[in-house]
N, C-alpha and C. Protein backbone atom coordinates (compact mmCIF):
# COMPACT_ATOMS: atom_id res chain seq x y z
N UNK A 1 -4.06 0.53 12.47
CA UNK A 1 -3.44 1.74 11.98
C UNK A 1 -4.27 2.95 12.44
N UNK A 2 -3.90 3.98 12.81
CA UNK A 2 -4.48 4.93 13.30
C UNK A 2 -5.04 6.04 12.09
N UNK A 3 -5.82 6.79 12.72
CA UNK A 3 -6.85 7.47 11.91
C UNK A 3 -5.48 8.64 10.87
N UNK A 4 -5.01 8.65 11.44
CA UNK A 4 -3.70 9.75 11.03
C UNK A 4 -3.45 8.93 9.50
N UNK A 5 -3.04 8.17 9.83
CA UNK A 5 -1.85 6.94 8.99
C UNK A 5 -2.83 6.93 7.45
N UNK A 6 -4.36 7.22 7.57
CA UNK A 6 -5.40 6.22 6.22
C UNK A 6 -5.70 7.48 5.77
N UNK A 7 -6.29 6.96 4.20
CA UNK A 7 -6.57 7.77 3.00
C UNK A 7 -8.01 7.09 3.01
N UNK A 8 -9.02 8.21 3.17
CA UNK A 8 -10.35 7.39 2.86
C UNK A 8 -11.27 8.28 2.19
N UNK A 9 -11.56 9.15 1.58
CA UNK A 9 -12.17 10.07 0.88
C UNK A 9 -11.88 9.30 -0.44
N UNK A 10 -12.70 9.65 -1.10
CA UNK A 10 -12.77 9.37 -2.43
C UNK A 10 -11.89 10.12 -3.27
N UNK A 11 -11.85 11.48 -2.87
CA UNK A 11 -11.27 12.76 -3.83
C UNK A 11 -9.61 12.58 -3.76
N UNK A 12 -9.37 12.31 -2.11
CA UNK A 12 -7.96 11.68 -2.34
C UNK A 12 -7.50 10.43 -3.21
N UNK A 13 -8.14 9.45 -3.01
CA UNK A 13 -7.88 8.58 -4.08
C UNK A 13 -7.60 9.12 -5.34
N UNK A 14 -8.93 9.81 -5.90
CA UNK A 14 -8.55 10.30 -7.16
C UNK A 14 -7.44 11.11 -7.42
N UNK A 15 -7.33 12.27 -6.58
CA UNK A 15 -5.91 12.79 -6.73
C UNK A 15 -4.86 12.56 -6.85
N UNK A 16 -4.33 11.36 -6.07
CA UNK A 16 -3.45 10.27 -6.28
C UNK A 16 -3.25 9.49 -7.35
N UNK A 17 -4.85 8.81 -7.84
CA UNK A 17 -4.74 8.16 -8.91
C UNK A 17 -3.76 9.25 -10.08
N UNK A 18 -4.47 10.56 -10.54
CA UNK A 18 -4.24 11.07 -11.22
C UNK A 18 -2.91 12.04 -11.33
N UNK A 19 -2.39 12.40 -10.29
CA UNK A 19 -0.63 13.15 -10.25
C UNK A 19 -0.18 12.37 -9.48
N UNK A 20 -0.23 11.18 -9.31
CA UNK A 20 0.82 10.55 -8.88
C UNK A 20 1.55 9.67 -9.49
N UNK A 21 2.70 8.65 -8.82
CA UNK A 21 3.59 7.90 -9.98
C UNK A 21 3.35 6.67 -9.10
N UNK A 22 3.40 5.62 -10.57
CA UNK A 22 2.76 4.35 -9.92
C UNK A 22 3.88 3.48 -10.35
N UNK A 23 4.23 2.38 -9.56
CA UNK A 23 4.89 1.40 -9.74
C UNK A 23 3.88 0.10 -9.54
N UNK A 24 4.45 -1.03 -9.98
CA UNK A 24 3.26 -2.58 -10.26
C UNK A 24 4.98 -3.50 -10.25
N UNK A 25 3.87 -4.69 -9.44
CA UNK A 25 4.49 -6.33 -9.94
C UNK A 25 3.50 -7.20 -9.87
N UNK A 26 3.07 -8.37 -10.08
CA UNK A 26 2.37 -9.12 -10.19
C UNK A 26 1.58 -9.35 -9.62
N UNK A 27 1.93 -9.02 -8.02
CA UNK A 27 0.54 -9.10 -7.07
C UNK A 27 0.11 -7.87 -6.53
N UNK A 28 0.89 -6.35 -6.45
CA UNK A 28 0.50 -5.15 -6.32
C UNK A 28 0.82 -3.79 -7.20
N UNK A 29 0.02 -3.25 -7.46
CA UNK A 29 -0.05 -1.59 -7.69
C UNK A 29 0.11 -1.21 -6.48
N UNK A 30 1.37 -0.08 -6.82
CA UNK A 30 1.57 1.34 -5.76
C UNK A 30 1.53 2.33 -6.24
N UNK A 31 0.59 3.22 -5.92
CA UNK A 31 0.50 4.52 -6.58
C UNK A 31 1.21 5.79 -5.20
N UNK A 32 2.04 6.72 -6.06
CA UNK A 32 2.36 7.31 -4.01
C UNK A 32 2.68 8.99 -5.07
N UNK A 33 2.38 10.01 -4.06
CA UNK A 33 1.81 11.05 -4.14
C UNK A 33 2.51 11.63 -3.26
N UNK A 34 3.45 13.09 -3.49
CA UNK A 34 4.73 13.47 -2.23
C UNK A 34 3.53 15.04 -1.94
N UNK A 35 3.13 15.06 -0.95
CA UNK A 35 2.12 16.04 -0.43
C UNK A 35 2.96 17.33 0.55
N UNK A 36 3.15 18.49 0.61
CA UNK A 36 3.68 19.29 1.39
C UNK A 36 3.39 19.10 2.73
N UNK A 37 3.95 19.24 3.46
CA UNK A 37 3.95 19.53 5.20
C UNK A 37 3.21 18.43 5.57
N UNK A 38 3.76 17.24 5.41
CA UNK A 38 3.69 15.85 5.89
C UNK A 38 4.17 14.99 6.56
N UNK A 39 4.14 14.81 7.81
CA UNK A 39 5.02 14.13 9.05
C UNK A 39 5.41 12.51 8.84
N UNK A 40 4.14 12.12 8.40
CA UNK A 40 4.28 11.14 8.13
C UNK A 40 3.21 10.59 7.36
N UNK A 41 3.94 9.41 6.69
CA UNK A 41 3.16 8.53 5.49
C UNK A 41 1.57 8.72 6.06
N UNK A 42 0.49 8.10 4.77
CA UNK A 42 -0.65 7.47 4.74
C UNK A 42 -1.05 6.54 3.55
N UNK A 43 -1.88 5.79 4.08
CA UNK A 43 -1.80 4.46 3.40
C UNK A 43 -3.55 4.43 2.94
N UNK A 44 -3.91 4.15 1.96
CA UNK A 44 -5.12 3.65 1.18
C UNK A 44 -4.78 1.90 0.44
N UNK A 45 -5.97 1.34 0.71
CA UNK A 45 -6.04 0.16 -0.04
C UNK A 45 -7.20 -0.43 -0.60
N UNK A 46 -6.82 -0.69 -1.33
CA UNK A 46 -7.67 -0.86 -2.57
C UNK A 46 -7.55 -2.96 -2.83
N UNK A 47 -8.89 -3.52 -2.43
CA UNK A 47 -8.87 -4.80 -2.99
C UNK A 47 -9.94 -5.03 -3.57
N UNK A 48 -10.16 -5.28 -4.68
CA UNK A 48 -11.97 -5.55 -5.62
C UNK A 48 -12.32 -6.55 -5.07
N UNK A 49 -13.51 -6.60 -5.24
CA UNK A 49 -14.75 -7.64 -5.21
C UNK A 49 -14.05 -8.96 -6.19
N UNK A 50 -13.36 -8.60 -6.99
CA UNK A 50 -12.87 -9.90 -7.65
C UNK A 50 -12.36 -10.65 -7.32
N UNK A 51 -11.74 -10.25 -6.16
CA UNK A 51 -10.41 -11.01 -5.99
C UNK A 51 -11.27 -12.17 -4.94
N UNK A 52 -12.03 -11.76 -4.55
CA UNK A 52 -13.00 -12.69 -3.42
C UNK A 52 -14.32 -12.67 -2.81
N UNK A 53 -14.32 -13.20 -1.90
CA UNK A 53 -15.70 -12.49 -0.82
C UNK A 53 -14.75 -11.93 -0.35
N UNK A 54 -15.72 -11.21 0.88
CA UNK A 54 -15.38 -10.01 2.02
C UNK A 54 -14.42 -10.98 2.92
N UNK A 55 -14.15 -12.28 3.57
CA UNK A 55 -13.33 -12.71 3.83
C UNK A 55 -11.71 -12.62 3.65
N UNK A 56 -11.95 -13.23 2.49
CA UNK A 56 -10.58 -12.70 1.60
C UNK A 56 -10.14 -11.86 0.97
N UNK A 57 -10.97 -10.41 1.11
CA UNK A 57 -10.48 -9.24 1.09
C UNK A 57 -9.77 -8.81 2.14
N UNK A 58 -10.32 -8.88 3.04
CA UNK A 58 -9.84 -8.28 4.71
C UNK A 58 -8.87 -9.09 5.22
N UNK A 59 -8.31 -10.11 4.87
CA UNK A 59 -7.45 -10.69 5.18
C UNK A 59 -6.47 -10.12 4.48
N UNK A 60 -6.49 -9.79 3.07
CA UNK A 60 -5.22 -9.29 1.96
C UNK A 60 -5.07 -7.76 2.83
N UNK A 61 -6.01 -7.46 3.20
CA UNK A 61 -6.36 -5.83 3.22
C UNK A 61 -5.28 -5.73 4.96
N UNK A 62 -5.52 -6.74 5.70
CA UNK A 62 -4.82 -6.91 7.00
C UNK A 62 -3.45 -7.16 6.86
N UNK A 63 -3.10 -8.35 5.83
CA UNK A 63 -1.62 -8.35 5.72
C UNK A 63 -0.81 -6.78 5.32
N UNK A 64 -1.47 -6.45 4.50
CA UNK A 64 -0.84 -4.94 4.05
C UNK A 64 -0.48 -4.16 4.72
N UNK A 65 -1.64 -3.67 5.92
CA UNK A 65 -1.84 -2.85 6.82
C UNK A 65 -0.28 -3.22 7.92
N UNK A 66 0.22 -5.02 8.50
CA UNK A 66 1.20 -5.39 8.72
C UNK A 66 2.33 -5.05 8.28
N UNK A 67 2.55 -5.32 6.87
CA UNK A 67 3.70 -4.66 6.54
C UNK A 67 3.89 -3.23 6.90
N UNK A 68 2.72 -2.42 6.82
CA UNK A 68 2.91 -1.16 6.40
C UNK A 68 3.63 -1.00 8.24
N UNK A 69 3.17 -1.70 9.10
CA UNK A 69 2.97 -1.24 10.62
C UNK A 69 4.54 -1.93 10.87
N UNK A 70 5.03 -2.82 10.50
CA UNK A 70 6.08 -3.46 10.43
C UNK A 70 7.52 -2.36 9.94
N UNK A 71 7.19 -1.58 9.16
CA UNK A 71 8.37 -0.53 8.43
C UNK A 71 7.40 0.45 8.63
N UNK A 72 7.03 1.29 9.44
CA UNK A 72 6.14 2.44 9.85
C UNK A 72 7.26 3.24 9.91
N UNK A 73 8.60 2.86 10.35
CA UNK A 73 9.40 3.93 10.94
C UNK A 73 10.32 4.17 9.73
N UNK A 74 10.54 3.52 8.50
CA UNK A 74 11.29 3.59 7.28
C UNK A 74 10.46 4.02 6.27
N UNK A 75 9.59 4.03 6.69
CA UNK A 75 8.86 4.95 4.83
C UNK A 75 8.20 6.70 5.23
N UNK A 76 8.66 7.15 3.76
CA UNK A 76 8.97 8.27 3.57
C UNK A 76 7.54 8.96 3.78
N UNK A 77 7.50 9.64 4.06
CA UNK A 77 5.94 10.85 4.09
C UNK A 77 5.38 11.09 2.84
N UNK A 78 4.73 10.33 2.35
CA UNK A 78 3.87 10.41 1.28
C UNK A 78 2.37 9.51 1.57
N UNK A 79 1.53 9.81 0.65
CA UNK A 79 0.82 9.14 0.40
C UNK A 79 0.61 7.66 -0.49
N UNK A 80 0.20 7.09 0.18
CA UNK A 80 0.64 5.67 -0.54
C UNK A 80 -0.60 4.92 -1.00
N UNK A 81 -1.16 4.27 -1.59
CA UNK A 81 -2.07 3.38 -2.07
C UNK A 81 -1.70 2.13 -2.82
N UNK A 82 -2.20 1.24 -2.16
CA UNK A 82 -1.60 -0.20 -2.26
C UNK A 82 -3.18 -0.66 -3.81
N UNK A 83 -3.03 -1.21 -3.90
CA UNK A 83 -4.04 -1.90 -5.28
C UNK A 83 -3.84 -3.15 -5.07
N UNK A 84 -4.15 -4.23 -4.77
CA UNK A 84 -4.46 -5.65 -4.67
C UNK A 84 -4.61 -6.23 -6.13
N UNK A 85 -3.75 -7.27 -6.91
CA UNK A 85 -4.04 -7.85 -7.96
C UNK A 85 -4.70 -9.83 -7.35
N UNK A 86 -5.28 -10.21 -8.39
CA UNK A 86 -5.60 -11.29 -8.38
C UNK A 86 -4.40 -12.65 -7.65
N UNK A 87 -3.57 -12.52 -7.96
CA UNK A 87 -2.37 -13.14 -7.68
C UNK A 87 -2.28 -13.29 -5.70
N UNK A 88 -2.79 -11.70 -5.89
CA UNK A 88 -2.14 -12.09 -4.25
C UNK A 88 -3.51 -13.08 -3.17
N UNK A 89 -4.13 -13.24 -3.90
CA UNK A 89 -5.67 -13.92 -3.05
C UNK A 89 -4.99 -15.25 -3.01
N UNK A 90 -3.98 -15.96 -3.01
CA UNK A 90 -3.45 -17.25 -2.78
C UNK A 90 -2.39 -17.16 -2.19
N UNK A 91 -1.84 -15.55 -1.27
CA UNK A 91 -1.08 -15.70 -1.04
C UNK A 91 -0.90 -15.40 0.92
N UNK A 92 -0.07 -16.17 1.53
CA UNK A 92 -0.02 -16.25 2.95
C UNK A 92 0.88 -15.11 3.34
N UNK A 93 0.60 -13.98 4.53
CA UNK A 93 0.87 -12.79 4.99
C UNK A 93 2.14 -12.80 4.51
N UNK A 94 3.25 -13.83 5.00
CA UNK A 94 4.75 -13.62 4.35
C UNK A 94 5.09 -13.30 3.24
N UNK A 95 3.95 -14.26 2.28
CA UNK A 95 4.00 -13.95 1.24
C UNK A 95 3.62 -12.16 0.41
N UNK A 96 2.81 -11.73 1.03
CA UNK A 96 2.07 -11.06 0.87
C UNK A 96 3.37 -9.52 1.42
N UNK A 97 3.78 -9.90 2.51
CA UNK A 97 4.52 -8.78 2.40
C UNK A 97 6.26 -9.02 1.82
N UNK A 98 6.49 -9.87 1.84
CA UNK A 98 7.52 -10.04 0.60
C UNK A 98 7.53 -9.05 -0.61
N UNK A 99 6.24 -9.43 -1.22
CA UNK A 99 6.14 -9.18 -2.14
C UNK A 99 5.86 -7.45 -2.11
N UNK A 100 5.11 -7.06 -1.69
CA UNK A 100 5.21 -5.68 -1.32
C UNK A 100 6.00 -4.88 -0.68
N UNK A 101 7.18 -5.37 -0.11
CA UNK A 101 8.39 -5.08 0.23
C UNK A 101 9.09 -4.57 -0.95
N UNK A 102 9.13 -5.44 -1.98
CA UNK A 102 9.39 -5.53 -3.60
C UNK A 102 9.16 -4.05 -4.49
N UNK A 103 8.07 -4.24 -4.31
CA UNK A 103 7.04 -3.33 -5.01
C UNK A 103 7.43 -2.04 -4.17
N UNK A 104 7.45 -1.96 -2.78
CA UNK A 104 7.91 -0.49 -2.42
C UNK A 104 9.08 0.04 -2.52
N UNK A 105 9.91 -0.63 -2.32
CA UNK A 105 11.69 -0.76 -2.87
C UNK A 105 11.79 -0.23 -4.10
N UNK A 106 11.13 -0.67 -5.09
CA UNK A 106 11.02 -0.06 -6.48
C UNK A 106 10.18 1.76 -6.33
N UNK A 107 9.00 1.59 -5.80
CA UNK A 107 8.58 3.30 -5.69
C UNK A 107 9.73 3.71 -4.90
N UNK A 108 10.51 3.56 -4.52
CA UNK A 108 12.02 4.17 -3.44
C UNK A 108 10.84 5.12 -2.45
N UNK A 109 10.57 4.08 -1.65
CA UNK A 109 9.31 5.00 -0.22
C UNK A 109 9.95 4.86 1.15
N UNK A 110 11.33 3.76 1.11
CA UNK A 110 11.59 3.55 2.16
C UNK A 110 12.95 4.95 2.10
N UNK A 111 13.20 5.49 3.44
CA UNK A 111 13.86 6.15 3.79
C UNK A 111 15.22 5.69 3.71
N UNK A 112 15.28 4.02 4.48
CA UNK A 112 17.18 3.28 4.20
C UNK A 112 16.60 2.35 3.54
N UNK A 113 17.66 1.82 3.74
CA UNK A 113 18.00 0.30 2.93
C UNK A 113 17.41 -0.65 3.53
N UNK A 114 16.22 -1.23 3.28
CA UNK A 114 15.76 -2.32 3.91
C UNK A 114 16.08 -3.98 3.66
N UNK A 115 16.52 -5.27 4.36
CA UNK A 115 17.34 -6.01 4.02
C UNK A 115 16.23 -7.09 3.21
């Protein structure tokens, strides 16, 4: 994902955390934040130390980044932050963006109708 596309400051996070609107299902938090004069989306992710070692973070942290690169051209210009729950550390990339397919459908981030 390109330098454009990521949220990596701390202060953004927080800003997000705090005026933005969050949607959840079992294996992700989405928190998303509608920012003025924005071309296009950016993406932050968030996976704890709980969920694994550094292995199986970056693997959850890679599937995400997939989906996100997969529907790059259907989601809306906002800021987005993905949150990793426990659930998804057993789960295989399909799985993984299934399910966050789910979860973004509900924040309504995609622009159409995705099948």
């Amino acid at each position: 994902m390109e330098k454009a596309y990521r949220i990596k400051k701390n202060t953004d996070f927080q800003l997000i955390y705090r005026k933005g609107q969050s949607v959840a299902n079992r294996q992700f938090v989405v928190y998303t934040f509608q920012r003025q004069n924005m071309s296009h989306f950016r993406l932050g992710i968030s996976v704890s130390k709980k969920l694994g070692n550094a292995v199986t973070r970056n693997r959850i942290k890679r599937s995400v980044r997939e989906c996100f690169k997969v529907h790059k051209q259907d989601i809306i210009a906002k800021d987005i932050i993905v949150i990793a729950r426990f659930p998804a550390k057993n789960m295989s990339t399909n799985e993984i963006q299934k399910s966050l397919e789910h979860v973004l459908k509900i924040a309504k981030v995609f622009n159409k109708r995705i099948k």
